[in-house]
Protein backbone atom coordinates (compact mmCIF):
# COMPACT_ATOMS: atom_id res chain seq x y z
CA UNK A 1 65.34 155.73 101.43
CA UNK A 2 63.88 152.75 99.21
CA UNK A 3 63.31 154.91 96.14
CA UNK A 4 66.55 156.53 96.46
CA UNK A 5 68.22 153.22 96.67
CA UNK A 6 66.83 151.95 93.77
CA UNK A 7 67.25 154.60 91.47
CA UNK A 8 70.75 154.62 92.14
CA UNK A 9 70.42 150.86 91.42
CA UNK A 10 68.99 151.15 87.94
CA UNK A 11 70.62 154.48 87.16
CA UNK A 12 73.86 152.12 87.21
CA UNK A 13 72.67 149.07 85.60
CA UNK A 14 71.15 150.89 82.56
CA UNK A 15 74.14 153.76 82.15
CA UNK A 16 77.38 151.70 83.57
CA UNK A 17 79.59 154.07 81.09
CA UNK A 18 78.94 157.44 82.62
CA UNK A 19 79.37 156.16 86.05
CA UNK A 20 82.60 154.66 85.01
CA UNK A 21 83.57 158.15 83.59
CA UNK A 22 82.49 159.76 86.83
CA UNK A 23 84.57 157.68 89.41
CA UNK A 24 87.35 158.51 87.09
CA UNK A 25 87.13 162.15 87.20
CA UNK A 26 87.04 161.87 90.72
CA UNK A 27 89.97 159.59 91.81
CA UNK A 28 92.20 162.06 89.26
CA UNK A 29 90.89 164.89 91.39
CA UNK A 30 91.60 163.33 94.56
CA UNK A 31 94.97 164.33 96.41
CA UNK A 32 97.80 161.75 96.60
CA UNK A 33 98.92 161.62 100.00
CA UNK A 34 102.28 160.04 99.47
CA UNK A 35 103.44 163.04 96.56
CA UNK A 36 106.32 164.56 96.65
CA UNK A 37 107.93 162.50 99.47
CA UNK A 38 111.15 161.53 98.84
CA UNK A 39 114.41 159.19 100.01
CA UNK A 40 116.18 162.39 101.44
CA UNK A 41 112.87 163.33 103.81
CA UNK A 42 113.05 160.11 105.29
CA UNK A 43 116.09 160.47 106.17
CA UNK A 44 115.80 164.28 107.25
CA UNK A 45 112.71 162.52 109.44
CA UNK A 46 114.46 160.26 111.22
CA UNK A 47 117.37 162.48 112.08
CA UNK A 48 115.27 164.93 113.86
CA UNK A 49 113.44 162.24 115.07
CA UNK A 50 117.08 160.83 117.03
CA UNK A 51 118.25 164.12 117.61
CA UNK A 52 115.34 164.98 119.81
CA UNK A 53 115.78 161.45 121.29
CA UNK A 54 119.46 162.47 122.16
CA UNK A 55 118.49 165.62 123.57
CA UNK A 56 115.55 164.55 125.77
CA UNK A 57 117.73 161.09 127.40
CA UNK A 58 120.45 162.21 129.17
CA UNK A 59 118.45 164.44 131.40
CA UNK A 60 115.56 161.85 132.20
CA UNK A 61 118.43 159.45 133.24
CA UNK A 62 120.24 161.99 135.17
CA UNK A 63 116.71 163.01 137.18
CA UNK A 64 115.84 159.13 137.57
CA UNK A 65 119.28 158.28 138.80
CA UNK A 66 119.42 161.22 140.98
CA UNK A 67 115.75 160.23 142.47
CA UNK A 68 117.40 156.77 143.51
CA UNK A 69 120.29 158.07 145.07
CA UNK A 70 117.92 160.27 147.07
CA UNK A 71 116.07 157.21 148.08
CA UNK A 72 118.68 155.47 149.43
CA UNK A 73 119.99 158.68 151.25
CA UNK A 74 116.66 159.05 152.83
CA UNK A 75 116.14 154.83 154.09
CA UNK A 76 120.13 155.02 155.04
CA UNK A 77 119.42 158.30 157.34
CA UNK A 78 116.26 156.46 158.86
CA UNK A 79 118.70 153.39 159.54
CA UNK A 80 121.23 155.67 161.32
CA UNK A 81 118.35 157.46 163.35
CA UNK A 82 116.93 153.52 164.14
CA UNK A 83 120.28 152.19 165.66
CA UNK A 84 120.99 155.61 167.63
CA UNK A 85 117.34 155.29 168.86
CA UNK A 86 118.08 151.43 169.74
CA UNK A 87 121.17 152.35 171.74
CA UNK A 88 119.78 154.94 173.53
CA UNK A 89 116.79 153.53 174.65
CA UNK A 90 118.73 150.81 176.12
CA UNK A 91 120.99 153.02 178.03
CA UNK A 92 117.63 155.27 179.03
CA UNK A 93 115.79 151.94 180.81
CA UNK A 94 119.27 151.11 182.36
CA UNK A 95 119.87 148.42 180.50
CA UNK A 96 123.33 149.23 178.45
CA UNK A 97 125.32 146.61 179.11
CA UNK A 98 128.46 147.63 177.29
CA UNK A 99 128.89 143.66 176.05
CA UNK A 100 125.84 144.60 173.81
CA UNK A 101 126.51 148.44 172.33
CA UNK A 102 128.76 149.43 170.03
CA UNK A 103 132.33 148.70 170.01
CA UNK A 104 134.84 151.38 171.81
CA UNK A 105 136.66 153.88 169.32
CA UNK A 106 140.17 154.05 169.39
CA UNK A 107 139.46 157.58 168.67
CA UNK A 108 138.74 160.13 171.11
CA UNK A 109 137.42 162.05 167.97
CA UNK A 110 135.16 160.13 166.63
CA UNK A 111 135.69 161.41 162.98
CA UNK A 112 138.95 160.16 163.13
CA UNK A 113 138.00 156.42 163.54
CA UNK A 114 138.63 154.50 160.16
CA UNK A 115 136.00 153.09 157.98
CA UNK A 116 134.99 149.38 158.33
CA UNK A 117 137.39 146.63 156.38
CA UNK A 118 135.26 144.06 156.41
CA UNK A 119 131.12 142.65 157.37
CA UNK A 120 130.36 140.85 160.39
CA UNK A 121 128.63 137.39 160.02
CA UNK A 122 124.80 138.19 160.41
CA UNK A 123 122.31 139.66 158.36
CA UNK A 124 119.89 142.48 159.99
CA UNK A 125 116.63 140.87 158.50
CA UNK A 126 112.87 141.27 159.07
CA UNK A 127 111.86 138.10 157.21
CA UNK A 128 112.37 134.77 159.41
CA UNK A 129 112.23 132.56 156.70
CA UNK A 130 115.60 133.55 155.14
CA UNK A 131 117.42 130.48 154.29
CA UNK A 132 121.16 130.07 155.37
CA UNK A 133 120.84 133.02 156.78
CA UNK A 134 122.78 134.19 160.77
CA UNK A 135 120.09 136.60 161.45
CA UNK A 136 121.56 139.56 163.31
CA UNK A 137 120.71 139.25 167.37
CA UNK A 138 120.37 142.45 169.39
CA UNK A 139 120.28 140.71 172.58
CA UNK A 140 123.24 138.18 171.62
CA UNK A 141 126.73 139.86 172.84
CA UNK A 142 128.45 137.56 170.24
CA UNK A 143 126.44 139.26 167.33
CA UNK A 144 127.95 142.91 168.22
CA UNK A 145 130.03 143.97 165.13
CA UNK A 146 133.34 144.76 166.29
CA UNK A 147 134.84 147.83 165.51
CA UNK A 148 136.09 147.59 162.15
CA UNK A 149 133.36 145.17 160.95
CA UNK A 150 129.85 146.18 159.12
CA UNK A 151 126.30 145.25 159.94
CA UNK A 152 124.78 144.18 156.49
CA UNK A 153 120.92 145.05 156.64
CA UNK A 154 117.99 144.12 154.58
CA UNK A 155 115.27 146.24 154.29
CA UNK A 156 113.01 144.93 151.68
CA UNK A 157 112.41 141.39 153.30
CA UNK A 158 114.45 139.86 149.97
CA UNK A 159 117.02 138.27 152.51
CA UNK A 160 119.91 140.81 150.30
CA UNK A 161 121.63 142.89 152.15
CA UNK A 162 120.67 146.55 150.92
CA UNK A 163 123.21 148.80 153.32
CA UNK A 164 125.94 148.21 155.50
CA UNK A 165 125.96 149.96 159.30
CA UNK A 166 128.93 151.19 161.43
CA UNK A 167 128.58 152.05 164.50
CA UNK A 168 131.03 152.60 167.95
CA UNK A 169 131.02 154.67 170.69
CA UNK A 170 133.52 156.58 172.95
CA UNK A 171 132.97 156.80 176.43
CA UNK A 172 132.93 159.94 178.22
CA UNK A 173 132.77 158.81 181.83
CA UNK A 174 135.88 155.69 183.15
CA UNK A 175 134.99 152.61 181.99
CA UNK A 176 136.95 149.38 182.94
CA UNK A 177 136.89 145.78 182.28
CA UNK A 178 134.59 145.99 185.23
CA UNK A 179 132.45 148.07 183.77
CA UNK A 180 128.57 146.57 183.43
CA UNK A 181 126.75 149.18 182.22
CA UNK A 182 127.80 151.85 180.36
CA UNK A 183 125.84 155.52 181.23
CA UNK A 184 127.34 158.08 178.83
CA UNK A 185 129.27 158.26 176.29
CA UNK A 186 129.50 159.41 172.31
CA UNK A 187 128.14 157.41 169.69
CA UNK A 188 128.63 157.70 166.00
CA UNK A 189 126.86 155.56 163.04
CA UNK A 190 127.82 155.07 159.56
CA UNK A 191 125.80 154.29 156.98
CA UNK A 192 126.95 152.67 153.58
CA UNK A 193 125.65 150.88 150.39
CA UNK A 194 125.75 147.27 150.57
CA UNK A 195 127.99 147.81 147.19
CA UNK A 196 130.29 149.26 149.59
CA UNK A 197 131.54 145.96 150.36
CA UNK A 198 133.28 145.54 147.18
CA UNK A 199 135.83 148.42 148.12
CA UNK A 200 136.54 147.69 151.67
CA UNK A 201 140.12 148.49 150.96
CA UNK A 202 139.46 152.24 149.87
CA UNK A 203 136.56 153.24 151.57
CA UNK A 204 136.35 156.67 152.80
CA UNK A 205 134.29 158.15 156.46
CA UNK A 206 132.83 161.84 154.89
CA UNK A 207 129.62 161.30 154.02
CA UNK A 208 128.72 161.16 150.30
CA UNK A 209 127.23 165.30 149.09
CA UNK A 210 123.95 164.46 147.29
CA UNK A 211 123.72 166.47 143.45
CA UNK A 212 122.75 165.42 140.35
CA UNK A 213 124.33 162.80 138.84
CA UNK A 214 123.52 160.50 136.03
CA UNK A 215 125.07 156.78 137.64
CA UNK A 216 126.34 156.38 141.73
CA UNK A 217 128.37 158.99 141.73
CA UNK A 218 130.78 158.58 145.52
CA UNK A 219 127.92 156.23 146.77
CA UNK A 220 130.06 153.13 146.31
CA UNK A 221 132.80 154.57 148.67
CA UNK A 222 131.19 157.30 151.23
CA UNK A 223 128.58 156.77 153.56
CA UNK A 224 125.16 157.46 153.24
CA UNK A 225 124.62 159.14 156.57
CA UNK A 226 126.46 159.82 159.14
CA UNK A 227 124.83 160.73 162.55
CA UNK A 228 126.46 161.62 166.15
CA UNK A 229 125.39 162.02 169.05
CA UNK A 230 125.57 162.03 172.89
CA UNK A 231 123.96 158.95 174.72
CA UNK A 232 123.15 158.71 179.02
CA UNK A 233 121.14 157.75 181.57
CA UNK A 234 119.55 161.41 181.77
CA UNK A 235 118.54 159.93 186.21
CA UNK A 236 122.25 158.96 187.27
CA UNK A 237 124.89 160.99 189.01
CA UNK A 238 127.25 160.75 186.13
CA UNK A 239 124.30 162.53 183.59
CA UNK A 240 124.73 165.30 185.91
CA UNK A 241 128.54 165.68 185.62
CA UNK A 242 128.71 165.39 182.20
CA UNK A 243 125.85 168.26 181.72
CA UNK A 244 128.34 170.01 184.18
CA UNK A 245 131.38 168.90 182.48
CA UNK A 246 132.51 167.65 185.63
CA UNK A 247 134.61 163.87 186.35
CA UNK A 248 133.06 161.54 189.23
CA UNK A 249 135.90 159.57 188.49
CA UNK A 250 139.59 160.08 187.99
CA UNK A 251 141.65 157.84 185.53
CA UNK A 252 142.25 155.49 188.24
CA UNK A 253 138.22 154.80 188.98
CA UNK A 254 137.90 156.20 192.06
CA UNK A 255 135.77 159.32 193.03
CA UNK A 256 137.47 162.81 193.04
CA UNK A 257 134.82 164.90 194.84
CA UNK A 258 134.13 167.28 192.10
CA UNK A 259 130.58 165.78 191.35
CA UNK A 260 127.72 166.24 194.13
């Protein structure tokens, strides 16, 4: 390696002219990688290079949005499931005292009752820390939403409300003002964005279809999920008439005889 080194080393010192010569011959032969581009291929460039941008957006924020709305779908179903699941165990260990479930419907169909107008005053929250903050209270009778009213929840622990829940019942055996606990009845839950709250004055009860769609789509104005069901106390009398589809009571309360 020495010899060679040093060779080249003299070889240049004694004959500087041919080597000039020969690192001339040789940049003329090498290829110019900038020829032949011009102003107009630049431009052609770039307008390919927006027109595949063009092409590939719209359907990347359609599929994102549409992912989102999917998500909410999904945590606003579990919420509905949750509050049926709440009620009913309640009414299961005997314990539905109808000053703590839902609020009566108007409605004997319960598709027919009319969306919620406004929130009620607490906040469904697992954090404890939330500041200025009337955490919701299942065991406080004053904390029941009333029947036009809307249980804000938070589900993120942020202290925001994230959805808003409806819920109310209609009885299927006589209840009075005497009436302690409640063993069987319809219940229905709503479930809507917390942006819902903004259109209180048109909201609508169908729940929202889910398709692709590239911002919220009916989200802001149809629930999330709706979910009915049938709620007793599967060990009472009255569990066994309404399997039957049989009255222990008439309208006036008192027993007709057509239950054993």
């Amino acid at each position: 390696m020495k010899p060679i080194l040093l060779n080249t080393a003299l070889s240049c010192l004694f004959q500087p002219g041919y080597h000039l010569y020969y690192a001339r011959q040789q940049a003329n032969k090498m290829p110019d990688e900038e020829a032949g581009l011009t102003l107009l291929e630049c431009v052609v460039a770039i307008a390919v290079i927006a027109l595949t941008g063009a092409m590939i957006g719209p359907p990347l924020v359609m599929a994102a949005a549409t992912r989102v709305q999917t998500r909410r779908a999904e945590q606003a179903l579990q919420l509905a499931q949750g509050e049926v699941d709440r009620v009913r165990a309640m009414v299961v260990r005997g314990q539905g005292n109808v000053n703590l479930l839902p609020d009566i419907s108007t409605e004997a169909n319960l598709e027919g009752q009319g969306a919620p107008t406004t929130t009620s005053g607490q906040l469904r929250t697992t954090n404890e820390t939330c500041p200025d903050i009337d955490r919701y209270d299942a065991t406080d009778a004053s904390h029941v939403p009333a029947l036009i009213q809307a249980l804000p929840v938070d589900v993120d622990g942020d202290c925001d409300a994230e959805f808003l829940v409806q819920s109310f019942r209609y009885p299927l055996e006589f209840e009075d003002d005497d009436t302690v606990i409640a063993q069987d009845f319809q219940m229905m839950v709503r479930v809507y964005s917390a942006r819902a709250s903004n259109h209180f004055d048109n909201l609508e009860v169908e729940e929202a279809s889910l398709g692709f769609t590239s911002g919220e789509g009916d989200y802001w104005k149809k629930p999330l999920a709706v979910l009915t069901t049938r709620v007793n106390q599967s060990d009472t009398d009255v569990a066994l008439c309404g399997y039957h589809g049989l009255n222990s009571a008439n309208a006036d309360g008192e027993d007709d005889g057509d239950c054993r």
